[in-house]
C-alpha atoms as a PDB file:
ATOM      1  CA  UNK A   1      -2.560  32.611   6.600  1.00  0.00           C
ATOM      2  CA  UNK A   2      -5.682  34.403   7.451  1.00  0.00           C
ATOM      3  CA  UNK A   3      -8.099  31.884   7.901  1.00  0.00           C
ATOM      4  CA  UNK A   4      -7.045  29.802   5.128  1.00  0.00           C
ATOM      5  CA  UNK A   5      -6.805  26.165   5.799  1.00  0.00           C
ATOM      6  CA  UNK A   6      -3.337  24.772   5.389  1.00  0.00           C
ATOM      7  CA  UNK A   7      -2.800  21.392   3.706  1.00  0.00           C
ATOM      8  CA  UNK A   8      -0.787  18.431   4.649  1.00  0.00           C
ATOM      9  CA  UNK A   9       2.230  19.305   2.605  1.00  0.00           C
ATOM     10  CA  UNK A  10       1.891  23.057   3.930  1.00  0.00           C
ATOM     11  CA  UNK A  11       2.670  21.764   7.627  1.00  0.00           C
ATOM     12  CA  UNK A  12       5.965  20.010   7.259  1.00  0.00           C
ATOM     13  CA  UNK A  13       3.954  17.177   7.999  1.00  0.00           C
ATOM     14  CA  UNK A  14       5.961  14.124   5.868  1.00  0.00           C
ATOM     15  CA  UNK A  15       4.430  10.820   7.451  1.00  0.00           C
ATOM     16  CA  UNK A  16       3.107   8.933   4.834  1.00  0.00           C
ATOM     17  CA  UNK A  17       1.171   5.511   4.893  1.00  0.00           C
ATOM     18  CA  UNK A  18       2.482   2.924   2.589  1.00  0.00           C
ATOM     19  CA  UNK A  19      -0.133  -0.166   2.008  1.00  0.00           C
ATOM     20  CA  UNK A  20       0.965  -3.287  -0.322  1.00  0.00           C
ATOM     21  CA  UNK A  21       0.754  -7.008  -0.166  1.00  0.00           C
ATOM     22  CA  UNK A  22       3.821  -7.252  -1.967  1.00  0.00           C
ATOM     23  CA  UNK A  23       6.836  -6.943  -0.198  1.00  0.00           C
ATOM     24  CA  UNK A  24       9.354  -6.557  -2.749  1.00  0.00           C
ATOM     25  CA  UNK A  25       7.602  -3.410  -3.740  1.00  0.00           C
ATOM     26  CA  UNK A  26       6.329  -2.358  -0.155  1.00  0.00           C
ATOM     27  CA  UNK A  27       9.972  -2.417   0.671  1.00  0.00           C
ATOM     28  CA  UNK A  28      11.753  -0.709  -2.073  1.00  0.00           C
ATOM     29  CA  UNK A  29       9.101   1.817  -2.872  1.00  0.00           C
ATOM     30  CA  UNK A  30       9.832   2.819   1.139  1.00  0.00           C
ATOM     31  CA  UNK A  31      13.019   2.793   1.324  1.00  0.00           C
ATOM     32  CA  UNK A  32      13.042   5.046  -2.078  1.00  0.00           C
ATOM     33  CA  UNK A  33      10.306   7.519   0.019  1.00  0.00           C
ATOM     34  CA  UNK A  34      12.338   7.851   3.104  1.00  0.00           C
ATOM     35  CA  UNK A  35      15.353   8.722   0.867  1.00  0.00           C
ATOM     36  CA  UNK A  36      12.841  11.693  -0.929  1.00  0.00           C
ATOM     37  CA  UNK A  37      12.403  12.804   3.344  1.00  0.00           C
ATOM     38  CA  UNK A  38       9.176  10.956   4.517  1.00  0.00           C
ATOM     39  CA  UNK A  39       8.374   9.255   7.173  1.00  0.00           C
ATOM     40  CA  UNK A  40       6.836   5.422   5.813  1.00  0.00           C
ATOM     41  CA  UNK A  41       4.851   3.200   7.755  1.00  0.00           C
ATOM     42  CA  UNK A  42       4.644   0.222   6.200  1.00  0.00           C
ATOM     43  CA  UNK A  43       1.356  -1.757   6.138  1.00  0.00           C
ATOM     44  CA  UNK A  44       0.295  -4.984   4.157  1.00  0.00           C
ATOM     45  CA  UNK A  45      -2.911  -5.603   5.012  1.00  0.00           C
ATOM     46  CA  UNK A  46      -6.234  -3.191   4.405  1.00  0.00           C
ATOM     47  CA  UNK A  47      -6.658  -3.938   8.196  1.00  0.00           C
ATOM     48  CA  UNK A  48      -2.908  -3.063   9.724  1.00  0.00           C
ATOM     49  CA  UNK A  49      -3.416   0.093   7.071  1.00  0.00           C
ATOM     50  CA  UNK A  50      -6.446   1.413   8.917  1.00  0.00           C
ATOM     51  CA  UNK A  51      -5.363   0.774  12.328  1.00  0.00           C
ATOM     52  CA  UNK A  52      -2.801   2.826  11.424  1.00  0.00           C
ATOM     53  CA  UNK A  53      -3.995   5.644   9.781  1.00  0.00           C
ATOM     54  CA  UNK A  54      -6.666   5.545  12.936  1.00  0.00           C
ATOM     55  CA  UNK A  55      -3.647   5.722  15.494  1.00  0.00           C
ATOM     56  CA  UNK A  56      -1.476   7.995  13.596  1.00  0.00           C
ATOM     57  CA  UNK A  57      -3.319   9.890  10.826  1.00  0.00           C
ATOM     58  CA  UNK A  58      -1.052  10.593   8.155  1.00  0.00           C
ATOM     59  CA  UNK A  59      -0.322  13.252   5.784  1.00  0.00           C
ATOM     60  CA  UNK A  60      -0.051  11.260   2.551  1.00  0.00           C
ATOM     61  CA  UNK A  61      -1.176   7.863   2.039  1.00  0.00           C
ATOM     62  CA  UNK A  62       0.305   5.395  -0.949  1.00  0.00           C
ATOM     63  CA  UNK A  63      -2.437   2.656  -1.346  1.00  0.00           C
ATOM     64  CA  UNK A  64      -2.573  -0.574  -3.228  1.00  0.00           C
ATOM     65  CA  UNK A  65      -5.688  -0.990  -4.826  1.00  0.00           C
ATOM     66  CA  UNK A  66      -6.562  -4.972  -4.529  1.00  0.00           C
ATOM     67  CA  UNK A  67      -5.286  -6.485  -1.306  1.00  0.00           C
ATOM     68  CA  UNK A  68      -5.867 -10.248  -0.324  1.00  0.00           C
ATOM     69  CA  UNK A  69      -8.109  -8.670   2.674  1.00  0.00           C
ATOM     70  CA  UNK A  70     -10.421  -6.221   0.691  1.00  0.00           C
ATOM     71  CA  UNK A  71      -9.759  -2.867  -1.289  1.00  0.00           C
ATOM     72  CA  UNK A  72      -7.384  -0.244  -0.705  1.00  0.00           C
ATOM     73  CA  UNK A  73     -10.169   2.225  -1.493  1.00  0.00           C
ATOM     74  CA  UNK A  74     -11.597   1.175   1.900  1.00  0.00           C
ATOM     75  CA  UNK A  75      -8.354   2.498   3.105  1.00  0.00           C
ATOM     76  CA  UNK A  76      -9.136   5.982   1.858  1.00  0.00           C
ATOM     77  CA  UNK A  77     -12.297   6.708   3.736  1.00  0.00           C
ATOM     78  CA  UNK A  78     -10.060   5.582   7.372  1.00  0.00           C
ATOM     79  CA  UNK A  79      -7.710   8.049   6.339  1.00  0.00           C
ATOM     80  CA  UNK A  80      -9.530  10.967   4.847  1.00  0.00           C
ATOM     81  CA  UNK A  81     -12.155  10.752   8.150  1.00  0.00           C
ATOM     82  CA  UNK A  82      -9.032  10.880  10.566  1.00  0.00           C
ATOM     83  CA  UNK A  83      -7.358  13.870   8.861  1.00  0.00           C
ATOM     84  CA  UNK A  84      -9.346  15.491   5.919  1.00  0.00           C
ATOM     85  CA  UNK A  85      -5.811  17.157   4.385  1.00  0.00           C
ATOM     86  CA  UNK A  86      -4.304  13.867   3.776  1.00  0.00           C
ATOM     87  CA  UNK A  87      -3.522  13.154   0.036  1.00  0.00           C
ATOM     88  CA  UNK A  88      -3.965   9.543  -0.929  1.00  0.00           C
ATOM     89  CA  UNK A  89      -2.373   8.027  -4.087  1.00  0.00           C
ATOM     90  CA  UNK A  90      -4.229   4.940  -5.462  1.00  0.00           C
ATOM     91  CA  UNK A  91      -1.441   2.044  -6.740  1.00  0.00           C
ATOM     92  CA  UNK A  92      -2.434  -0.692  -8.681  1.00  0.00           C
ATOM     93  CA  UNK A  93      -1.439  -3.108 -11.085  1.00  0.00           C
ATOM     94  CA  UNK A  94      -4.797  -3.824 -12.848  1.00  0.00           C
ATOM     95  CA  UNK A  95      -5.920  -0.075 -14.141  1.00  0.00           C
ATOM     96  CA  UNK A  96      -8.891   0.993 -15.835  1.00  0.00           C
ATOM     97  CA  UNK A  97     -11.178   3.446 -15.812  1.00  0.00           C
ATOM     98  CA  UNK A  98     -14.078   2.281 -13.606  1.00  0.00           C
ATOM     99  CA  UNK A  99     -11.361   1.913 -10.906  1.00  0.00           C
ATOM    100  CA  UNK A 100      -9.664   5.353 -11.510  1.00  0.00           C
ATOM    101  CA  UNK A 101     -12.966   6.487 -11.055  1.00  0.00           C
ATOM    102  CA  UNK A 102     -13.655   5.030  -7.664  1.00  0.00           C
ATOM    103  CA  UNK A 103     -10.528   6.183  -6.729  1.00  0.00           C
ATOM    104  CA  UNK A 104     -10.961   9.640  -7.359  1.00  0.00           C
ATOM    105  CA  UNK A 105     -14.502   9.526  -5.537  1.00  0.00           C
ATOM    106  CA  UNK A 106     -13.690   8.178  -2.765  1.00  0.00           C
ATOM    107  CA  UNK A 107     -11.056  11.155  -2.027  1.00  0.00           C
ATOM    108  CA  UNK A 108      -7.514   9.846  -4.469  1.00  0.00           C
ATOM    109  CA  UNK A 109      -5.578  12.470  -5.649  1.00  0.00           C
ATOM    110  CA  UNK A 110      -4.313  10.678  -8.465  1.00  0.00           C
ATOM    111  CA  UNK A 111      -4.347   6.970  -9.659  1.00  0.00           C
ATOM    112  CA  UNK A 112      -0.769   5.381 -10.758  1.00  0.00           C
ATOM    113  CA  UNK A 113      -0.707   2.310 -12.508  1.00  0.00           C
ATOM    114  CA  UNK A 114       2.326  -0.342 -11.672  1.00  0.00           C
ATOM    115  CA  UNK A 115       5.030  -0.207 -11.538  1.00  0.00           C
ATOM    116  CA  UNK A 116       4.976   3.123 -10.953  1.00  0.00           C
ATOM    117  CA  UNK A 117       8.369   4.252  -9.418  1.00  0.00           C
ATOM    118  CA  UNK A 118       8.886   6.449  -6.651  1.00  0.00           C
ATOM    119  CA  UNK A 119       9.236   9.787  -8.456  1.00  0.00           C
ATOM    120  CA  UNK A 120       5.870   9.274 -10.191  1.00  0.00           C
ATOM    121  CA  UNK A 121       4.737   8.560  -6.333  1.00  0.00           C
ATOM    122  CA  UNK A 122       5.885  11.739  -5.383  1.00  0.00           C
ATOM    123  CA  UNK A 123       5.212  13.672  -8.075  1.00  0.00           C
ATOM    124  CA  UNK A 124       1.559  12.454  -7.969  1.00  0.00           C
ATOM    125  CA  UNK A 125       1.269  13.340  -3.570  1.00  0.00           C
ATOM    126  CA  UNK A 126       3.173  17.035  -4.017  1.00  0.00           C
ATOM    127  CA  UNK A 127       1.429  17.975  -6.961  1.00  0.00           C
ATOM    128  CA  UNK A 128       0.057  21.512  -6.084  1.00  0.00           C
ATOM    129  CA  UNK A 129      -4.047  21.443  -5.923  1.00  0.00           C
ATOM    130  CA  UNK A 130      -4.407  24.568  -7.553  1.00  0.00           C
ATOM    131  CA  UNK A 131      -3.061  22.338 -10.542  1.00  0.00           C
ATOM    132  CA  UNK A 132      -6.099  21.261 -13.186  1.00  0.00           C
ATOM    133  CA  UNK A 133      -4.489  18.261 -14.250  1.00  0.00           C
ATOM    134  CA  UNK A 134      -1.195  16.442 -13.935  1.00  0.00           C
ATOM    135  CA  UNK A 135       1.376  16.092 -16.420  1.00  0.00           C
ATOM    136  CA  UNK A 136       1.163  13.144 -18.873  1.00  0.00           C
ATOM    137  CA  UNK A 137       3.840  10.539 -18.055  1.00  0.00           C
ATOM    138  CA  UNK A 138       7.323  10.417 -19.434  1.00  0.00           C
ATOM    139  CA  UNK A 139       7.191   6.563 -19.753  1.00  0.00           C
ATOM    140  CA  UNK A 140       3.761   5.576 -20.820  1.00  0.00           C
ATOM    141  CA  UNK A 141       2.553   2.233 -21.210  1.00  0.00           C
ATOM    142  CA  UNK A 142       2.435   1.243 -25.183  1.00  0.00           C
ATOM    143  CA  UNK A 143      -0.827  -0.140 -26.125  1.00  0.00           C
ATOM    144  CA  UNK A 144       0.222  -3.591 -26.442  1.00  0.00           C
ATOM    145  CA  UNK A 145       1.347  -3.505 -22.401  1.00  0.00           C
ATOM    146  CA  UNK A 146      -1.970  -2.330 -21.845  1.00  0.00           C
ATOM    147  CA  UNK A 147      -3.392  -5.147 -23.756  1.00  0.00           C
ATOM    148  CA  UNK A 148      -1.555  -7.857 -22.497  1.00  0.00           C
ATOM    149  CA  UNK A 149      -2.203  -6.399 -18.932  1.00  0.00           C
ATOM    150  CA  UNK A 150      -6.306  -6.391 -19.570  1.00  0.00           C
ATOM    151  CA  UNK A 151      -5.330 -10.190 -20.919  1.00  0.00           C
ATOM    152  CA  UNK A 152      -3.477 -11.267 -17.882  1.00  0.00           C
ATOM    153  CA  UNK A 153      -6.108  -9.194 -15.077  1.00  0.00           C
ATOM    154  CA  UNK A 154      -9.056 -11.330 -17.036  1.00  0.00           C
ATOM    155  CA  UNK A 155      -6.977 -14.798 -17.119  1.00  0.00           C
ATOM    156  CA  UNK A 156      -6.148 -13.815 -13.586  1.00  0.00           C
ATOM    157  CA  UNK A 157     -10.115 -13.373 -12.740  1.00  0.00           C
ATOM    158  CA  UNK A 158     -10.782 -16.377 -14.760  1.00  0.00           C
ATOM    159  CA  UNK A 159      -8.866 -18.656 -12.511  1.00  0.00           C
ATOM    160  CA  UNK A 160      -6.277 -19.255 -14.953  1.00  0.00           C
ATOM    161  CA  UNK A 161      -9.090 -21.124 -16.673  1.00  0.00           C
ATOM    162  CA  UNK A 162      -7.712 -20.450 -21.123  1.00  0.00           C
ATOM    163  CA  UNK A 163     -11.355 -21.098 -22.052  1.00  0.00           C
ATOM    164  CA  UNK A 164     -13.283 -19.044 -19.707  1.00  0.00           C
ATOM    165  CA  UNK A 165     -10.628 -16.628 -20.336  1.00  0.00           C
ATOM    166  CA  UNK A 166     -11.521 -16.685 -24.384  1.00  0.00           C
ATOM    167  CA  UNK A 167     -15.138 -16.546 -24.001  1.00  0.00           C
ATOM    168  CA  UNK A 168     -14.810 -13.709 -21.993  1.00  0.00           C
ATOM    169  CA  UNK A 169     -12.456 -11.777 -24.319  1.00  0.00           C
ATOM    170  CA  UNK A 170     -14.378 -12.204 -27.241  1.00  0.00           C
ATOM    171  CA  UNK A 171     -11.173 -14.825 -28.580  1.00  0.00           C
ATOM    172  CA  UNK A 172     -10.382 -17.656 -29.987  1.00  0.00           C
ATOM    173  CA  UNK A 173      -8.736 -20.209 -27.364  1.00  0.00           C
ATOM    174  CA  UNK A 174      -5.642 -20.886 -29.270  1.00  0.00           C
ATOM    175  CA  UNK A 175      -5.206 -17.101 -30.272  1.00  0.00           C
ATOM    176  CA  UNK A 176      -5.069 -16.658 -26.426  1.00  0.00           C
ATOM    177  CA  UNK A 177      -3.039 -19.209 -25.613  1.00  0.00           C
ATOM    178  CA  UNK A 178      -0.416 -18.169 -27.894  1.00  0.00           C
ATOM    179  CA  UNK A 179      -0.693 -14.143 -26.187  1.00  0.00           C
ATOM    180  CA  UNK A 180       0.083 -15.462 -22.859  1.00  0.00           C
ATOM    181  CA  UNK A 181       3.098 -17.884 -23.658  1.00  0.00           C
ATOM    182  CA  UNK A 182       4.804 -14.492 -24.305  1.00  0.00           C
ATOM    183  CA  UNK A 183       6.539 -12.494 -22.526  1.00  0.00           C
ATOM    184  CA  UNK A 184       4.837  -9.221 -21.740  1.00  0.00           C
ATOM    185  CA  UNK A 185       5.602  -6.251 -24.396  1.00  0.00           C
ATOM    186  CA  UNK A 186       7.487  -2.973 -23.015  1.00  0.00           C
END
């Protein structure tokens, strides 16, 4: 390859890092991996995730972005210091810009909001880099999912508090409280 520095996905190399507190997901989203011909560690905690990506550096990395223990993006810096090639996908289930962002500074590849499934995961870590941008997705979110999403993350960070939760939205309570007695929109 004349001098050329070969990437992680140019090796063979097909350990991957998996990191999420939920183990529904953790577990299904590896299982689905291994069956694409990686080789998953599973992690659930931002601290298991960088002991292992200090032991064993891997070539991909699959990280949630909001753990119980810190951020994920934490995560990315442990893995990008112990091998530079490594391509890290950024999971989470409360998107938005500012986070995407982060992601992407701190050495992402791509951000995938959840539930993303495990095509979209792989598409997103084998994309070639030569690539400008990735393709839109087949299955976007409609804009009321995203809305009741940014509803639900602010209720969430609100403590489940309706009030708080209106103020904060820029809503009337009872207008709220009849958006999350719904089920979420597809």
């Amino acid at each position: 390859m004349d001098g050329e520095t070969m990437t992680a996905g140019e090796t063979g190399d097909k350990s991957l890092l998996l990191l999420d507190d939920d183990a529904a997901l953790r577990t299904r989203l590896g299982r689905a991996l291994e069956a694409r011909g990686f080789k998953v560690t599973l992690v659930e905690t931002v601290a298991q995730a960088k002991a292992a990506a200090k032991e064993s550096p891997p070539a991909y990395a699959v990280l949630d972005m909001r753990l119980e223990d810190g951020s994920g993006l934490s995560v990315v810096d442990v893995v990008r210091e112990a091998r530079p090639d490594a391509r890290v996908v950024m999971l989470t289930g409360y998107g938005n810009i500012a986070t995407a962002v982060a992601a992407v500074k701190a050495g992402a590849i791509d951000y995938l909001a959840k539930p993303a499934d495990a095509d979209d995961v792989v598409k997103a870590l084998l994309v070639s880099a030569t690539r400008d941008t990735p393709s839109p997705p087949e299955n976007p979110m409609s804009a009321d999912r995203v809305r009741w999403e940014h509803i639900q993350r602010v209720y969430e960070l609100c403590g489940h508090n309706v009030s708080e939760t209106a103020r904060r939205l820029a809503m009337h309570r009872r207008t709220l409280q009849r958006i999350l007695v719904k089920r979420a929109p597809r």
